[in-house]
Protein backbone atom coordinates (compact mmCIF):
# COMPACT_ATOMS: atom_id res chain seq x y z
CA UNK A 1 91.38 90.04 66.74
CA UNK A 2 94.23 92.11 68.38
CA UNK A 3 93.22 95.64 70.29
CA UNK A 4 92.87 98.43 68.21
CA UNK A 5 94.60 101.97 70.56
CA UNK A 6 91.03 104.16 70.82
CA UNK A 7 92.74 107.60 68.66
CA UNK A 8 91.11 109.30 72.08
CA UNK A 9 93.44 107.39 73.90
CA UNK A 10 96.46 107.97 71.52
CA UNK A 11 95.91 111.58 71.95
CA UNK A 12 95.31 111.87 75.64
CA UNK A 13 98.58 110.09 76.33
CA UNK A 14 100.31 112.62 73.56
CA UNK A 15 98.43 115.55 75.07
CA UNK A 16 99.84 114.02 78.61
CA UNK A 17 103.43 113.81 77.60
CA UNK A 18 103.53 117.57 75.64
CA UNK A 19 102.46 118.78 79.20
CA UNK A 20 104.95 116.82 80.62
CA UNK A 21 107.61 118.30 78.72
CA UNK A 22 105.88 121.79 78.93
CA UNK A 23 106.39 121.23 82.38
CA UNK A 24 109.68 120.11 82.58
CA UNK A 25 110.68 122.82 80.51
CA UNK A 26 109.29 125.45 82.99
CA UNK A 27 110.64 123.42 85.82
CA UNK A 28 114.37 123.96 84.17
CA UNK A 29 114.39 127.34 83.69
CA UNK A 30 112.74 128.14 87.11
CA UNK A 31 115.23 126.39 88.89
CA UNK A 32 117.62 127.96 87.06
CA UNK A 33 116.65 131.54 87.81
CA UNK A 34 117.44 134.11 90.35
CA UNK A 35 116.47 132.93 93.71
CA UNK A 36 116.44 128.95 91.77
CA UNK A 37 117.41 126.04 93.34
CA UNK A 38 120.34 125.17 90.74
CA UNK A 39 117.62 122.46 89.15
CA UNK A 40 117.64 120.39 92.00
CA UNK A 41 113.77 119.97 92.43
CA UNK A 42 114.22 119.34 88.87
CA UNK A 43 116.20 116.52 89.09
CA UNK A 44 114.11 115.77 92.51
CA UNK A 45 111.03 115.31 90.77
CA UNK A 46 112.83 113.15 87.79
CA UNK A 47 113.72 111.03 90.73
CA UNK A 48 110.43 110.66 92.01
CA UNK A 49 108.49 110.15 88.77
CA UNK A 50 111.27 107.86 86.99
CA UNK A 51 110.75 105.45 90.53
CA UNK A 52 107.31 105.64 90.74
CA UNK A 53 106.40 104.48 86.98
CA UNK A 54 109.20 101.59 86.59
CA UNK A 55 107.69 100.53 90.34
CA UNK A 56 104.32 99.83 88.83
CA UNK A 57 106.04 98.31 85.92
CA UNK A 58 108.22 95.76 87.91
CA UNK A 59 105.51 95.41 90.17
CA UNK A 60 103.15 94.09 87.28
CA UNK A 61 106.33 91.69 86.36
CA UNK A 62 106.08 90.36 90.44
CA UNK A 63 102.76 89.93 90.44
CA UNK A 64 102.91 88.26 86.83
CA UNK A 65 105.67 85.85 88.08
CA UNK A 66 103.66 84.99 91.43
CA UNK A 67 100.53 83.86 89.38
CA UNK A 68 102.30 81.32 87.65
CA UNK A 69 104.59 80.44 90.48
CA UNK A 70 101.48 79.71 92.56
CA UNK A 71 99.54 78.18 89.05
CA UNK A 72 97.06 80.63 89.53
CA UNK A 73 94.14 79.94 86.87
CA UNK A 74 91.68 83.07 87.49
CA UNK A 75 93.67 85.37 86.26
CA UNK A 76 95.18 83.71 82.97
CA UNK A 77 92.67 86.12 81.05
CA UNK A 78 94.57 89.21 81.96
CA UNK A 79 97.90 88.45 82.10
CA UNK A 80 98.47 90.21 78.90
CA UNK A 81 97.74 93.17 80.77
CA UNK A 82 100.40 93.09 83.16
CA UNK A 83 102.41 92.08 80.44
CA UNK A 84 101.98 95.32 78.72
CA UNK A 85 102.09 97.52 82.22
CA UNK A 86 106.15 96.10 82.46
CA UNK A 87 106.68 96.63 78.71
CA UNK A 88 107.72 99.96 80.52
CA UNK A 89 109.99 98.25 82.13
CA UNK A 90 113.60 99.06 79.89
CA UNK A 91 112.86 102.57 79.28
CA UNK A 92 111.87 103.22 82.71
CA UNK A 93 115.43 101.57 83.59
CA UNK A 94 116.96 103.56 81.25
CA UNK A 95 115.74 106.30 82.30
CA UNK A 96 116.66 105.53 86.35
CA UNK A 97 120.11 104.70 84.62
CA UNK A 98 120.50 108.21 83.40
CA UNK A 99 119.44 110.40 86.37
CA UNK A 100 121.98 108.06 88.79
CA UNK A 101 124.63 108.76 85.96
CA UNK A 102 123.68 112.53 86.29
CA UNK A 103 124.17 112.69 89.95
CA UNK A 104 127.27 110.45 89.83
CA UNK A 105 128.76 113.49 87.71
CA UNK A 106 127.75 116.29 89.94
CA UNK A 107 125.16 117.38 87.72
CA UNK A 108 122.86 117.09 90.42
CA UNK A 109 122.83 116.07 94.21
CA UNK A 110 119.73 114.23 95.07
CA UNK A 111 122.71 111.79 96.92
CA UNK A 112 124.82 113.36 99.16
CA UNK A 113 127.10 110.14 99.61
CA UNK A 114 128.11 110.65 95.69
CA UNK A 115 130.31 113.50 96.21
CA UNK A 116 133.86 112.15 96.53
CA UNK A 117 135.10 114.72 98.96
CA UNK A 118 132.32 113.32 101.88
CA UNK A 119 135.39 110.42 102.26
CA UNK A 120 138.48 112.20 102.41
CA UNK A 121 139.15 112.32 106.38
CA UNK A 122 140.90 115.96 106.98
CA UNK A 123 138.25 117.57 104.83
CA UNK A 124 135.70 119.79 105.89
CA UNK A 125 133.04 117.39 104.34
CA UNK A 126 134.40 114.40 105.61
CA UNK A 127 131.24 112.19 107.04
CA UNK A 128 132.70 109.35 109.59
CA UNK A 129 128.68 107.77 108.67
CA UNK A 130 129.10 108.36 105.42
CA UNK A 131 132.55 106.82 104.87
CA UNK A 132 132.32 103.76 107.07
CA UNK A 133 129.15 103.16 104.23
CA UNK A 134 131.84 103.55 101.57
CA UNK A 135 131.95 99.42 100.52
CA UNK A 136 128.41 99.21 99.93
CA UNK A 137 128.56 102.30 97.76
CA UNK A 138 131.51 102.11 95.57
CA UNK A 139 132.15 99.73 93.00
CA UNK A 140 129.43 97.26 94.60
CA UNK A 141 126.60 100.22 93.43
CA UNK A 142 127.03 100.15 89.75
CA UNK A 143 127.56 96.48 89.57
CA UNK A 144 123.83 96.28 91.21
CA UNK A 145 122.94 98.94 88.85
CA UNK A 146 123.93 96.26 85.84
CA UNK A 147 122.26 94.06 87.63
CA UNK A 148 119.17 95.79 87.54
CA UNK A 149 118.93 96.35 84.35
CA UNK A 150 119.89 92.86 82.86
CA UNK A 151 117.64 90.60 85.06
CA UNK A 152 114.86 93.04 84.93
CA UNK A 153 114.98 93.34 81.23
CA UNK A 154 115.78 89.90 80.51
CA UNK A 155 112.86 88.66 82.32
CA UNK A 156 110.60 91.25 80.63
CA UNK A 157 111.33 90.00 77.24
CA UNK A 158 111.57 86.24 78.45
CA UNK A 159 107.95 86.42 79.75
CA UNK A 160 106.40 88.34 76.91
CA UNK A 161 108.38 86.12 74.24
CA UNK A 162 107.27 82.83 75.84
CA UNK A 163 103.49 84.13 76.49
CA UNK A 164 102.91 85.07 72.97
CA UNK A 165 105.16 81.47 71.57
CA UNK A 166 102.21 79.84 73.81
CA UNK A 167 99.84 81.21 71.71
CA UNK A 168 100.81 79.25 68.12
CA UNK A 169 102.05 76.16 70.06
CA UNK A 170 99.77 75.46 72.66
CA UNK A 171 100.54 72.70 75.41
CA UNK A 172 101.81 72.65 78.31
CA UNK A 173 105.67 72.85 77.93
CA UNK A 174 105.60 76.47 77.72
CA UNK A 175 103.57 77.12 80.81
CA UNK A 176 105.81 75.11 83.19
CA UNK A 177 108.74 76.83 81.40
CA UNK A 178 107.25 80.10 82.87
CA UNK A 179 106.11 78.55 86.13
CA UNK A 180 110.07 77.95 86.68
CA UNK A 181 110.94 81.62 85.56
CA UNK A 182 108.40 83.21 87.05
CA UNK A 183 109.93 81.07 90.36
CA UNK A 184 113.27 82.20 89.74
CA UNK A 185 112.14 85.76 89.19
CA UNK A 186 110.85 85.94 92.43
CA UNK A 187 114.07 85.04 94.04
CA UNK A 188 115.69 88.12 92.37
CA UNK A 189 112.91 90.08 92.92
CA UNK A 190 112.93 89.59 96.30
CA UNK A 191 116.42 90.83 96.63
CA UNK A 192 116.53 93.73 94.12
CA UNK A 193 113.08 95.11 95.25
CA UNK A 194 115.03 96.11 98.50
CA UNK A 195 118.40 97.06 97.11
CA UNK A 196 116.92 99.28 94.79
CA UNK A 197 114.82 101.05 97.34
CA UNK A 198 117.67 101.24 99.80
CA UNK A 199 119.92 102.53 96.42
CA UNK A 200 117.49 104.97 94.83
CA UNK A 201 115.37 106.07 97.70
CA UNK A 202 116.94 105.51 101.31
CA UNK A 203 120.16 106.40 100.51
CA UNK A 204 119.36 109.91 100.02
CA UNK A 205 118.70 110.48 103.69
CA UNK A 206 122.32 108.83 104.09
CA UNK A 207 122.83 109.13 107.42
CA UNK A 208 118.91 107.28 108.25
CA UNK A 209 118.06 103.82 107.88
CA UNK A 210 114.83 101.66 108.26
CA UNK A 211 115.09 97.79 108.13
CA UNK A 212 111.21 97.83 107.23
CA UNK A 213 111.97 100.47 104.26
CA UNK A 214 112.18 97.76 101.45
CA UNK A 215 109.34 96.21 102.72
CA UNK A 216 107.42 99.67 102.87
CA UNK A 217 108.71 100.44 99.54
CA UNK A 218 107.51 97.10 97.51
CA UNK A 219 103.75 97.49 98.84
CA UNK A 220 103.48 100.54 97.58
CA UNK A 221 105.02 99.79 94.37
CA UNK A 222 102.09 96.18 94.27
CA UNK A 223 99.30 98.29 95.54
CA UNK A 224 99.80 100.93 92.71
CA UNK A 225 100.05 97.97 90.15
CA UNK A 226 97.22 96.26 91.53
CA UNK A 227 95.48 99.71 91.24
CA UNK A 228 96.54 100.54 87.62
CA UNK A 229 95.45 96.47 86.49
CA UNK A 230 92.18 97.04 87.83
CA UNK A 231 91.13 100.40 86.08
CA UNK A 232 92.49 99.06 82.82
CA UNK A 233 90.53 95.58 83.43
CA UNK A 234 87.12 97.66 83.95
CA UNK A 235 87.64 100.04 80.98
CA UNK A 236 88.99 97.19 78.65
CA UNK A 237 85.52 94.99 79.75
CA UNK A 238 83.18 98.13 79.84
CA UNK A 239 84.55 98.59 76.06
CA UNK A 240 83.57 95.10 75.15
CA UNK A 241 87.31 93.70 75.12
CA UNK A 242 87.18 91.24 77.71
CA UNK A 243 83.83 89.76 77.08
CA UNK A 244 84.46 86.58 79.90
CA UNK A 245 85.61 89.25 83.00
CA UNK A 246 82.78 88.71 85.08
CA UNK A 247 82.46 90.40 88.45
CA UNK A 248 84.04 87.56 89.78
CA UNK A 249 87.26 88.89 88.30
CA UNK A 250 86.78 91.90 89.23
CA UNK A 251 86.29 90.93 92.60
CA UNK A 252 89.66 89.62 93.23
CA UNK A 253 91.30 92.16 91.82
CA UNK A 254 89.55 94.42 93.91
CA UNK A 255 90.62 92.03 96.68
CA UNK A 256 94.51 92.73 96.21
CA UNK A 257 93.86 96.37 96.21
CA UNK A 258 91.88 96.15 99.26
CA UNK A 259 94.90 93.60 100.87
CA UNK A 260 97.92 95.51 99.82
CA UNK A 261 96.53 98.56 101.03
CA UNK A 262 96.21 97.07 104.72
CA UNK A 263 99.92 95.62 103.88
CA UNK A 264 101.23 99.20 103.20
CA UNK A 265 99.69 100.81 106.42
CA UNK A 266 100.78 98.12 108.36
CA UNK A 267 104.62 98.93 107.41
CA UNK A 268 103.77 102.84 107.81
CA UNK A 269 102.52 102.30 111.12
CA UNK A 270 105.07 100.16 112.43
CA UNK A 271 108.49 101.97 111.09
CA UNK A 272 106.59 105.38 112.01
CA UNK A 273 105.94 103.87 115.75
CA UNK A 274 108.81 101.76 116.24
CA UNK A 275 111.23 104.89 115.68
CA UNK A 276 109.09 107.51 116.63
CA UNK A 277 108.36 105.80 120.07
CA UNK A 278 112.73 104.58 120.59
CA UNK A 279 113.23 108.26 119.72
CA UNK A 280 117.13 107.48 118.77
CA UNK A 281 118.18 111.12 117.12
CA UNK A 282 119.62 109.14 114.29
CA UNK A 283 116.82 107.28 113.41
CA UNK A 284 113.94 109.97 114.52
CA UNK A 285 115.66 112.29 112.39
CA UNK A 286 113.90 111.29 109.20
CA UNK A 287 110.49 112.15 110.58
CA UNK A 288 111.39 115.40 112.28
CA UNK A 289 112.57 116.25 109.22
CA UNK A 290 108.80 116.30 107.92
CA UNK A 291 107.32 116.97 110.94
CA UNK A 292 108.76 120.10 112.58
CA UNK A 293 110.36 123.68 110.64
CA UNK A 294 114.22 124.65 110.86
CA UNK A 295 112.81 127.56 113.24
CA UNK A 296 109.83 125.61 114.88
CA UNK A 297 106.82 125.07 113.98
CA UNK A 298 105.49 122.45 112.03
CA UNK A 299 107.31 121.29 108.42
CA UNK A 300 105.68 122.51 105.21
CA UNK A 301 105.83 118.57 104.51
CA UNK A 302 103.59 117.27 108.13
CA UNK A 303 99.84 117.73 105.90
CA UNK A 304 100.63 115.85 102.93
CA UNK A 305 102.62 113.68 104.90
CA UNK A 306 99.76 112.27 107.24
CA UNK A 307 96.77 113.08 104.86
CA UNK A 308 98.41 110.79 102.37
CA UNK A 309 98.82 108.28 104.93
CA UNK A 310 95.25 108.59 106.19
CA UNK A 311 93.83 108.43 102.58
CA UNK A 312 95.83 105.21 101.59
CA UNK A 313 94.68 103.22 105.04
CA UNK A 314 91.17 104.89 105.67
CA UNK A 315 89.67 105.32 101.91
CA UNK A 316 90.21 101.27 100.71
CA UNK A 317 89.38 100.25 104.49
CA UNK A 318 85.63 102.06 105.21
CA UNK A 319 85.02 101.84 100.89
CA UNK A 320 85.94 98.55 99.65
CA UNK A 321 85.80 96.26 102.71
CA UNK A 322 82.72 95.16 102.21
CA UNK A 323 81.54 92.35 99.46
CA UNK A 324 79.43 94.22 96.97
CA UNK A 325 82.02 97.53 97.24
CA UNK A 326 84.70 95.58 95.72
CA UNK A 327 82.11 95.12 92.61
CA UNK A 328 81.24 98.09 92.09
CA UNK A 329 83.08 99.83 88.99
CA UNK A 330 82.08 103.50 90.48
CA UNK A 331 83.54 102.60 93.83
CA UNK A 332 86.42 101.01 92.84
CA UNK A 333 87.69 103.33 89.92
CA UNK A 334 86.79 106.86 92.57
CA UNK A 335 88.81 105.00 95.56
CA UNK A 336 91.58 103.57 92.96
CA UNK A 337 91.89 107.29 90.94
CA UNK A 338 92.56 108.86 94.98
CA UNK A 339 94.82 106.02 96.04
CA UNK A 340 96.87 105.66 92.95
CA UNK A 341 97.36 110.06 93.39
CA UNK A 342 97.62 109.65 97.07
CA UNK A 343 100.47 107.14 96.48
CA UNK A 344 102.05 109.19 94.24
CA UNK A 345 102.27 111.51 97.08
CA UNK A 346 104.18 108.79 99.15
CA UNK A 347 106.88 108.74 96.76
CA UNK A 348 107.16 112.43 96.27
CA UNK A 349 107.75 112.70 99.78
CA UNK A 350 110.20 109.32 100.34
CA UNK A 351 112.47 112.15 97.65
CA UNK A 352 111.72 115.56 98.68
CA UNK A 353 112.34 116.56 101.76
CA UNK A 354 115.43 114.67 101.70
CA UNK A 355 116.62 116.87 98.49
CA UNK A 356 115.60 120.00 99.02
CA UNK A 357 115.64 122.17 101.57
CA UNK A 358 112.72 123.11 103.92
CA UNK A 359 112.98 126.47 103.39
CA UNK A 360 112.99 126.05 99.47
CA UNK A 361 110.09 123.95 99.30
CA UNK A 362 107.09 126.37 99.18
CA UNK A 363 104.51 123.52 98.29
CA UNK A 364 103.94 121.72 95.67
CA UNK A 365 104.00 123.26 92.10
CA UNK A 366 102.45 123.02 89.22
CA UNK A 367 104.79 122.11 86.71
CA UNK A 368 105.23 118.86 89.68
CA UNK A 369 101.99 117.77 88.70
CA UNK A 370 102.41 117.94 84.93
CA UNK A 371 105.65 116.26 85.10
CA UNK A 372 103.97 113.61 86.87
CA UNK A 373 101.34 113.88 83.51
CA UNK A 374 103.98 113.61 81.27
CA UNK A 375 105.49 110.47 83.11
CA UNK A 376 101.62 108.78 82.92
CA UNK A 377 101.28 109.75 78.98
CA UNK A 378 104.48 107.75 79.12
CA UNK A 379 103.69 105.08 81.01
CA UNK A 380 100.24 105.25 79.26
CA UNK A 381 101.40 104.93 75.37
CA UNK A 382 103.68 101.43 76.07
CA UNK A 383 101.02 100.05 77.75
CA UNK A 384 98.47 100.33 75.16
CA UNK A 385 101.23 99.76 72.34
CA UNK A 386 102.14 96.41 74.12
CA UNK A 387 98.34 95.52 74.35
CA UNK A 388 97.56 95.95 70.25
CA UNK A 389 100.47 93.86 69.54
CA UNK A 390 98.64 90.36 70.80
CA UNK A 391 95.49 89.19 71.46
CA UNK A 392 94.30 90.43 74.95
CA UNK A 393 93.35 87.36 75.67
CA UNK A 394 96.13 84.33 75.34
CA UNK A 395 94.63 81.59 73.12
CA UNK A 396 96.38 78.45 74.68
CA UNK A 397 97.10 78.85 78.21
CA UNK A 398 96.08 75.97 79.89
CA UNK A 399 94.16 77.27 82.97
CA UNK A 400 91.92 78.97 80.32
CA UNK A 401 88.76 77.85 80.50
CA UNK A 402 89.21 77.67 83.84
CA UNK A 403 89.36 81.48 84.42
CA UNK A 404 86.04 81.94 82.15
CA UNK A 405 84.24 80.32 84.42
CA UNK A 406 85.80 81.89 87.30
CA UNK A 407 82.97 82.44 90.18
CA UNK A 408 83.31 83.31 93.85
């Protein structure tokens, strides 16, 4: 029997998205206004929740490929899930697509190196750094933008098509068919996990770069994914759905949250201290830029900016390292719910301060927050829409049985 959408669900993700657009709305005309910002923040925050959702999406696909490139049997009972976390996948493309197009025309200028004038030596905008960066983002930008979207949405249909043909055929054809894909995926993945980070989110502090940043930028993206998975494993099994998830399950799961958050402060640590410590202006640039005011003082940007980082390392380190923690639905959905937000944060600020200036920021506002609800109602909707169109559970994957009787 397929998965019937809860209508409490159906309407929470509606009631999520009409705030979103409520918000979005408010957001507009604000930045429009007297004293606005000419919709920059606007277009800011699109940034920053258009990244964030397609990164849990693509980083259900990675972590979906991996499992079968490594023949991973425990997990075989909830790979439907991830399959319907990067159903997201095209529109959240799409909709990446659409705000690059926008700056591209000048309709907004989250990146600086997009305005045409920034190469034209004799110009009073002319940028030597800028310029001599020209090759990597001319032509070569939108033909990694097509890129993007055609392997990423080819292997998003691929995967589901082939998981649910498994299903009425059985065998084993099918799997290694997917343990090949899923290989090759990984190979792209690899790749296009960086570009797009170095694309999407680097590049907008042009002159700045961090060899560590794609690596920074993919952990987050598998930690949230790993976070997301999890909750939607415990509700699924607390509503009866997943009768065979025993804490077992759980347990690993838990596992990957508790791994990939050590992964992502590892990276923070290092590119903070490695620059912070070589103190190159170039380089040190992007953290004085969210440590210290225009006029001195310290940046409006310097508490988020190390409370995030202290929540993401310190709350999965002292609450799920040990054994029975990571079993624990009340522990793991409070520390997930404050991770998943805290990440959020970690995004918002990648985009932000690069964007807008200091002295326009004022904190964060509300209609921030509900754009970031509108995103989730998103986000929310093609998840659940992709997991009532199968059974939850795939009826002829091989490792099967295997994963119901799962123990650690």
């Amino acid at each position: 029997m397929n998965f019937v959408i809860p209508g409490k669900v159906k309407t929470l993700s509606y009631i999520l998205m009409a705030i979103g657009v409520i918000a979005l709305i408010w957001g507009y005309i604000q930045g429009g206004g007297e004293g606005g910002d000419h919709h920059q923040r606007w277009w800011s925050n699109m940034v920053v929740d258009g990244f964030f959702f397609l990164a849990i999406g693509l980083g259900a696909m990675f972590f979906y490929a991996l499992q079968y490139a490594a023949e991973v049997g425990w997990s075989s009972q909830i790979k439907r899930l991830f399959e319907a976390m990067f159903s997201y996948v095209p529109v959240g493309l799409v909709l990446m697509m659409i705000i690059v197009i926008a700056g591209q025309f000048g309709i907004h200028h989250s990146w600086h190196w997009m305005d045409s004038s920034v190469y034209e030596q004799g110009t009073d905008t002319y940028d030597a750094i800028i310029a001599n960066k020209k090759p990597y983002f001319g032509w070569f930008f939108w033909v990694r933008q097509v890129a993007y979207l055609a392997v990423f949405i080819f292997f998003a249909r691929f995967f589901r098509k082939q998981s649910l043909l498994e299903d009425q055929v059985g065998g084993t054809e099918i799997h290694y068919k997917l343990f090949r894909r899923g290989a090759l995926f990984l190979v792209f993945f690899a790749v296009f996990s960086s570009t797009m980070a170095w694309d999407w989110l680097m590049s907008i502090d042009t002159h700045w770069f961090s060899t560590m940043y794609g690596w920074y930028v993919f952990s987050g993206m598998w930690v949230t994914c790993m976070i997301f998975a999890t909750l939607l494993t415990l509700w699924l099994r607390h509503k009866g759905h997943l009768p065979h998830i025993n804490d077992s399950h759980v347990h690993d799961l838990t596992k990957w949250m508790f791994a990939i958050s050590m992964l992502w402060s590892y990276l923070w640590f290092c590119q903070f201290m490695l620059i912070w410590y070589s103190n190159i202006p170039e380089e040190v640039q992007y953290f004085t830029t969210r440590f210290f005011g225009e006029h001195g003082g310290s940046s409006p940007y310097l508490v988020p900016f190390m409370l995030m980082f202290f929540i993401n390392f310190a709350l999965p380190f002292y609450m799920l390292i040990a054994r029975d923690a990571k079993r624990n639905p009340t522990f793991i959905i409070g520390v997930g719910i404050i991770i998943f937000i805290s990440h959020f944060v970690d995004v918002y600020l990648l985009v932000i301060p690069g964007t807008i200036h200091m002295h326009d920021f004022h904190g964060f506002q509300w209609w921030e927050w509900g754009t970031f609800a509108g995103f989730f109602g998103l986000f929310l909707m093609f998840t659940m829409r992709a997991l009532s169109k199968a059974p939850l559970v795939p009826v002829n994957h091989p490792f099967l049985d295997e994963s119901k009787h799962h123990q650690i």
